[in-house]
PDB file of N, CA and C in Angstrom:
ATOM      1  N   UNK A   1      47.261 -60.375 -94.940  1.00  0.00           N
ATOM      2  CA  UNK A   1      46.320 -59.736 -94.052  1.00  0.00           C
ATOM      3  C   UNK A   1      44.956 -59.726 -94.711  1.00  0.00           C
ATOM      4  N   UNK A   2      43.696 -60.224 -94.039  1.00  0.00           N
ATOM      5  CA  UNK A   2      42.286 -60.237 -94.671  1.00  0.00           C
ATOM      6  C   UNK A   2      41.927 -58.839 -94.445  1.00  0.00           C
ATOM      7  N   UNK A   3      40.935 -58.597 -94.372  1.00  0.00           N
ATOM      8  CA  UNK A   3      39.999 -57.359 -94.479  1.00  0.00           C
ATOM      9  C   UNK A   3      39.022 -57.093 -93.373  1.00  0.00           C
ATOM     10  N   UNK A   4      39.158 -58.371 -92.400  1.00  0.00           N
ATOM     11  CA  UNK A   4      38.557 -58.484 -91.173  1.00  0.00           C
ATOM     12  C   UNK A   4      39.336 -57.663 -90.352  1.00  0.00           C
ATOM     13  N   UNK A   5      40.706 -57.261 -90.689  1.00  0.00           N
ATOM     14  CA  UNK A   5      41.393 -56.883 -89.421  1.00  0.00           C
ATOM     15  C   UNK A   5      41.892 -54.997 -90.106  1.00  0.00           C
ATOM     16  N   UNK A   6      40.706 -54.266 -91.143  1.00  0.00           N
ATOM     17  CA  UNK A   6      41.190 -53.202 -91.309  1.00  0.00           C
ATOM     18  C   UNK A   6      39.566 -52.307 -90.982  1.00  0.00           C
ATOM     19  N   UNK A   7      40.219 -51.427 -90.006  1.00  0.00           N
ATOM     20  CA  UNK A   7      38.899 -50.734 -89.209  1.00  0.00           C
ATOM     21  C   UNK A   7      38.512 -49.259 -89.558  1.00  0.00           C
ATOM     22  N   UNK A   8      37.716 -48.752 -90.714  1.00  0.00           N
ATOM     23  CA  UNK A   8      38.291 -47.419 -90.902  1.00  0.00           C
ATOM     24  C   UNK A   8      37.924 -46.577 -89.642  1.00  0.00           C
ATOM     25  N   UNK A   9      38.214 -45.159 -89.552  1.00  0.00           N
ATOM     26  CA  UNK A   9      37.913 -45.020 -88.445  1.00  0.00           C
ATOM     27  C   UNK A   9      36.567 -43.775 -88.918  1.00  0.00           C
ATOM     28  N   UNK A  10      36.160 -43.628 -89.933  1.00  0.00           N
ATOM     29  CA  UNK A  10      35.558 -42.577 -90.663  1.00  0.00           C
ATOM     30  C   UNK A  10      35.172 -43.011 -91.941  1.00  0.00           C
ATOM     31  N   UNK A  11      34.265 -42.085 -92.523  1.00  0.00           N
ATOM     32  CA  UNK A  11      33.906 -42.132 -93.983  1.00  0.00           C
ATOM     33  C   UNK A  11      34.665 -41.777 -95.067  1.00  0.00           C
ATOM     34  N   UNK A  12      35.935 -41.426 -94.644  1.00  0.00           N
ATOM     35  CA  UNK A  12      36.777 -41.278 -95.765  1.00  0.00           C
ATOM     36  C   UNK A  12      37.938 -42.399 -95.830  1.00  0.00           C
ATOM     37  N   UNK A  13      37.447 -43.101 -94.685  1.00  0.00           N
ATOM     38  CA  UNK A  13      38.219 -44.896 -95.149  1.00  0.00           C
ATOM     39  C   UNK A  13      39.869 -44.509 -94.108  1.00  0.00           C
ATOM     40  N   UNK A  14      39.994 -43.216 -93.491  1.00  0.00           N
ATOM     41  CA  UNK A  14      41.658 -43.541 -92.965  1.00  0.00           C
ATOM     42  C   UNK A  14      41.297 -44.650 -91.695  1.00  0.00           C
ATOM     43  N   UNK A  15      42.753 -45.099 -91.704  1.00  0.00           N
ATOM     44  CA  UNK A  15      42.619 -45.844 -90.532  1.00  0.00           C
ATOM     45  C   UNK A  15      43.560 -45.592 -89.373  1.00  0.00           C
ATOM     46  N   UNK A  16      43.072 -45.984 -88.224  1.00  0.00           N
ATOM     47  CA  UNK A  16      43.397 -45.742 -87.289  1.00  0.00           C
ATOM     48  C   UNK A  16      45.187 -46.539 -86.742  1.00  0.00           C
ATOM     49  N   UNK A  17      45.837 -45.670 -86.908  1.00  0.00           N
ATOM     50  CA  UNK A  17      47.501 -45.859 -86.668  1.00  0.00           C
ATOM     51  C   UNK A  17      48.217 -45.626 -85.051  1.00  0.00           C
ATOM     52  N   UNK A  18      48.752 -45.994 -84.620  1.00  0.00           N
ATOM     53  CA  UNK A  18      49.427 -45.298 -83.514  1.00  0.00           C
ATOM     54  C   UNK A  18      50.755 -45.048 -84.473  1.00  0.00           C
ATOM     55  N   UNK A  19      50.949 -43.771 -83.502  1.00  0.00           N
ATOM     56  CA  UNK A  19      52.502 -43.039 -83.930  1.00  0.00           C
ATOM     57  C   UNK A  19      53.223 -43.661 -82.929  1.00  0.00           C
ATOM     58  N   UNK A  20      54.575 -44.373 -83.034  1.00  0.00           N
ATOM     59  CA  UNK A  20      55.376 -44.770 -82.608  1.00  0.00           C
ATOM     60  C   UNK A  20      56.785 -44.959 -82.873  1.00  0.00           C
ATOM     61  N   UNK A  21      57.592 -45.044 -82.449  1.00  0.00           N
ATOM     62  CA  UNK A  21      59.139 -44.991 -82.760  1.00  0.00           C
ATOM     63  C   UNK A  21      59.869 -46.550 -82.080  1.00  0.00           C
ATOM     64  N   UNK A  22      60.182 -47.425 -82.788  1.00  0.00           N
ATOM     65  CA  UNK A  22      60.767 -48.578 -82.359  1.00  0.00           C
ATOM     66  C   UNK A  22      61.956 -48.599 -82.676  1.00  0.00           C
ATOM     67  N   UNK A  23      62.842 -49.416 -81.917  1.00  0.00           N
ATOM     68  CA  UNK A  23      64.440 -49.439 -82.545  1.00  0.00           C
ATOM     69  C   UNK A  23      64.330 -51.134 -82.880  1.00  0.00           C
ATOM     70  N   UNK A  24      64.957 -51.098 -83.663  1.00  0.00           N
ATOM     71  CA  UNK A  24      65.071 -52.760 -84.614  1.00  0.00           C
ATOM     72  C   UNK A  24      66.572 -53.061 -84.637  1.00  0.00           C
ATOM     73  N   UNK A  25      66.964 -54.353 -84.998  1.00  0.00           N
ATOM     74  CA  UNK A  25      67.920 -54.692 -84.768  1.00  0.00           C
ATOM     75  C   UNK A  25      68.958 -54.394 -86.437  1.00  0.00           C
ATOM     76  N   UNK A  26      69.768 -54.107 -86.818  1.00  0.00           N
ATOM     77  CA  UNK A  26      70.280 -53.559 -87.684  1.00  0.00           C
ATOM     78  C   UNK A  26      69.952 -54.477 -89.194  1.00  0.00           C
ATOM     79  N   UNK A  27      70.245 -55.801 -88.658  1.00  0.00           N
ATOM     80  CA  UNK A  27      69.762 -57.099 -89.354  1.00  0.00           C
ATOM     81  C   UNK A  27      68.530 -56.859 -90.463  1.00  0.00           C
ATOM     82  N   UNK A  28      67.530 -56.987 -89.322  1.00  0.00           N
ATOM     83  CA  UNK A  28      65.925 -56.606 -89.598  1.00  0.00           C
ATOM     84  C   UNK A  28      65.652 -55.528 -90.436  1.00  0.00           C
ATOM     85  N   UNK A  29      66.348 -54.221 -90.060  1.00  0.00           N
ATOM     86  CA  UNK A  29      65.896 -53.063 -90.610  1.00  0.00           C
ATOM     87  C   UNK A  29      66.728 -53.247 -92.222  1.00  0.00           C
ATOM     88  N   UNK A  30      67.967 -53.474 -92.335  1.00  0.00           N
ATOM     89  CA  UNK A  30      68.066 -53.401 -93.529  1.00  0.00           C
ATOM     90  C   UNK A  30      67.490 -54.446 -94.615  1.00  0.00           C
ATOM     91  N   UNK A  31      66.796 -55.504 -93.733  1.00  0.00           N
ATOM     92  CA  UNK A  31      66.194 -56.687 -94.653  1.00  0.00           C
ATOM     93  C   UNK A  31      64.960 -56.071 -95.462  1.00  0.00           C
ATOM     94  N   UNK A  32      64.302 -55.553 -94.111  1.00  0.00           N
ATOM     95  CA  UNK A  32      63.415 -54.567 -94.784  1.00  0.00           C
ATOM     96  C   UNK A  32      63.097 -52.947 -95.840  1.00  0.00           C
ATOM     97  N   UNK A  33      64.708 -52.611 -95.469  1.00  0.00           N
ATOM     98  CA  UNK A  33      64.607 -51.456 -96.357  1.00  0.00           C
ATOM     99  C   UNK A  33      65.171 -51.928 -97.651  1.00  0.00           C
ATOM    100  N   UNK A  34      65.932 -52.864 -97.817  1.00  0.00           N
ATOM    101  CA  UNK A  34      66.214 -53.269 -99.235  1.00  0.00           C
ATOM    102  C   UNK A  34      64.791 -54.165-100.426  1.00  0.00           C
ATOM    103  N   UNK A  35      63.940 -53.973 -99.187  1.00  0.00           N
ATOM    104  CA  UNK A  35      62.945 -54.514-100.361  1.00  0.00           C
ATOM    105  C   UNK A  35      62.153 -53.250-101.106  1.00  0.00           C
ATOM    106  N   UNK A  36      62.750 -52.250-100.449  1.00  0.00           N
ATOM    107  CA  UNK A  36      61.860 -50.819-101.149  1.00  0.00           C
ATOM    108  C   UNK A  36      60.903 -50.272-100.345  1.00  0.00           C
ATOM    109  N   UNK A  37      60.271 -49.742-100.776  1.00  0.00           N
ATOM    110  CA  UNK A  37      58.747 -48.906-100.843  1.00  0.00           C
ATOM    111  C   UNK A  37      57.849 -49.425 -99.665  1.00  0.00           C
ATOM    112  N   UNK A  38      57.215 -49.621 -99.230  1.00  0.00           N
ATOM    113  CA  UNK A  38      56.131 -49.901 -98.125  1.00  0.00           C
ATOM    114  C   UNK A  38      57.180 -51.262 -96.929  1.00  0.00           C
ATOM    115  N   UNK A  39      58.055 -50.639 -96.675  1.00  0.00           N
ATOM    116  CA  UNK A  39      58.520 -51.581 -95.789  1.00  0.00           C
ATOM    117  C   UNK A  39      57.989 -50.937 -94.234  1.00  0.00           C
ATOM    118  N   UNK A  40      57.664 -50.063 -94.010  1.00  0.00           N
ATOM    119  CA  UNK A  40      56.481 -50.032 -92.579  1.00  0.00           C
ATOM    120  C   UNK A  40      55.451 -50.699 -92.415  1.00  0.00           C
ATOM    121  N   UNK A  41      54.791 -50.823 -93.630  1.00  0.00           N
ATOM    122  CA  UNK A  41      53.514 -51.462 -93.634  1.00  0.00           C
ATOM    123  C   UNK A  41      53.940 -52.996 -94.012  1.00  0.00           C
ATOM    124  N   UNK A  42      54.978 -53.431 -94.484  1.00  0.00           N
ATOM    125  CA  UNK A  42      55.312 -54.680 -94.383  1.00  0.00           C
ATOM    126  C   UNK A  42      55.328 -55.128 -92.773  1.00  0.00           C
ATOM    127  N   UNK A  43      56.075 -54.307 -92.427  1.00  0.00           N
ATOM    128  CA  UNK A  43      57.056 -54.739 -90.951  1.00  0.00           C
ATOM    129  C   UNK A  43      55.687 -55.051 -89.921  1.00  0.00           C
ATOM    130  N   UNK A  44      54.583 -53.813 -90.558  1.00  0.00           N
ATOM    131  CA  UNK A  44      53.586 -54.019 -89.480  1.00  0.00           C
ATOM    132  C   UNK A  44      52.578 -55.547 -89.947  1.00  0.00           C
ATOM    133  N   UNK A  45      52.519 -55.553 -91.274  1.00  0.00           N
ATOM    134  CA  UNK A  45      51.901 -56.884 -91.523  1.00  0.00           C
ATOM    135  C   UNK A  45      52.273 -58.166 -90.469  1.00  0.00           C
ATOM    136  N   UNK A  46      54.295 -57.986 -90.616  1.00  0.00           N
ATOM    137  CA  UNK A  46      54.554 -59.252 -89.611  1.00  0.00           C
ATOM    138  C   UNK A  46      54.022 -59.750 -88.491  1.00  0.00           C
ATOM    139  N   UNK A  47      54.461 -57.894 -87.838  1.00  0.00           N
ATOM    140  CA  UNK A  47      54.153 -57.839 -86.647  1.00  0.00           C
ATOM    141  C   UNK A  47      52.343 -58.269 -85.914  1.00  0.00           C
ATOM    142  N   UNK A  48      51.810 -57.750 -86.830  1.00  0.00           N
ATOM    143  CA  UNK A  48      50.277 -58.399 -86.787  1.00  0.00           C
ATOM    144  C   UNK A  48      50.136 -59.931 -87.191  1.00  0.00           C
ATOM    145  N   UNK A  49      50.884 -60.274 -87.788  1.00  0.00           N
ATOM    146  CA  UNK A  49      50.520 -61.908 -88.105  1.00  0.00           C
ATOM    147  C   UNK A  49      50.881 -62.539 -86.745  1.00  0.00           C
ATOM    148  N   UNK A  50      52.434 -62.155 -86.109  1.00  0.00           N
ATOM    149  CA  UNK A  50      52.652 -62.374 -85.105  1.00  0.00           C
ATOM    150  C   UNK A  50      51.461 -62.216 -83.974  1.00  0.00           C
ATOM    151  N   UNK A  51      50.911 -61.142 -83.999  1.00  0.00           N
ATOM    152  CA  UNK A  51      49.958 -60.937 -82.857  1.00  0.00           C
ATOM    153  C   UNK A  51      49.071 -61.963 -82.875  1.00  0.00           C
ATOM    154  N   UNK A  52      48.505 -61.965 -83.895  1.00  0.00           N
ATOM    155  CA  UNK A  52      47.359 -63.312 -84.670  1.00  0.00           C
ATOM    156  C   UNK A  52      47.863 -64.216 -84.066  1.00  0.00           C
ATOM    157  N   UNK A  53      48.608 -64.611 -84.213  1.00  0.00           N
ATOM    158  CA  UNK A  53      49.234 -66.390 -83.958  1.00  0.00           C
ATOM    159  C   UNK A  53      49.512 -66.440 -82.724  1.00  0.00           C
ATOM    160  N   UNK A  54      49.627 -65.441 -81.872  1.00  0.00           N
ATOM    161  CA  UNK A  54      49.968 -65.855 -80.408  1.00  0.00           C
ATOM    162  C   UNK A  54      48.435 -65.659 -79.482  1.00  0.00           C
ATOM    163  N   UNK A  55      47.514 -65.036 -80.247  1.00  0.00           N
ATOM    164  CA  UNK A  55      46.520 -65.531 -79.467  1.00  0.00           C
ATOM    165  C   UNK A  55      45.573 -66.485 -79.396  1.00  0.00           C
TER     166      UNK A  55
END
């Protein structure tokens, strides 16, 4: 992910998140929880690369 696509939303740099609840396929989720620590923000990296590439 570049730096083009992180928007703070304020001067103290947070950024702007939606709260959401997804269900994943059992597969997926444990691929991702066995890598540890920031696997939300992984999952969302994908999911944004995905977005990227389909437009």
């Amino acid at each position: 992910m570049t730096k083009e696509f992180v928007t703070p939303v304020d001067e103290s740099g947070l950024l702007f998140c939606a709260s959401t609840t997804i269900r994943l396929n059992a597969e997926v989720f444990e691929f991702f929880k066995a890598r540890g620590k920031g696997r939300q923000t992984k999952i969302n990296e994908v999911l944004q690369d995905y977005v990227d590439a389909a437009r």
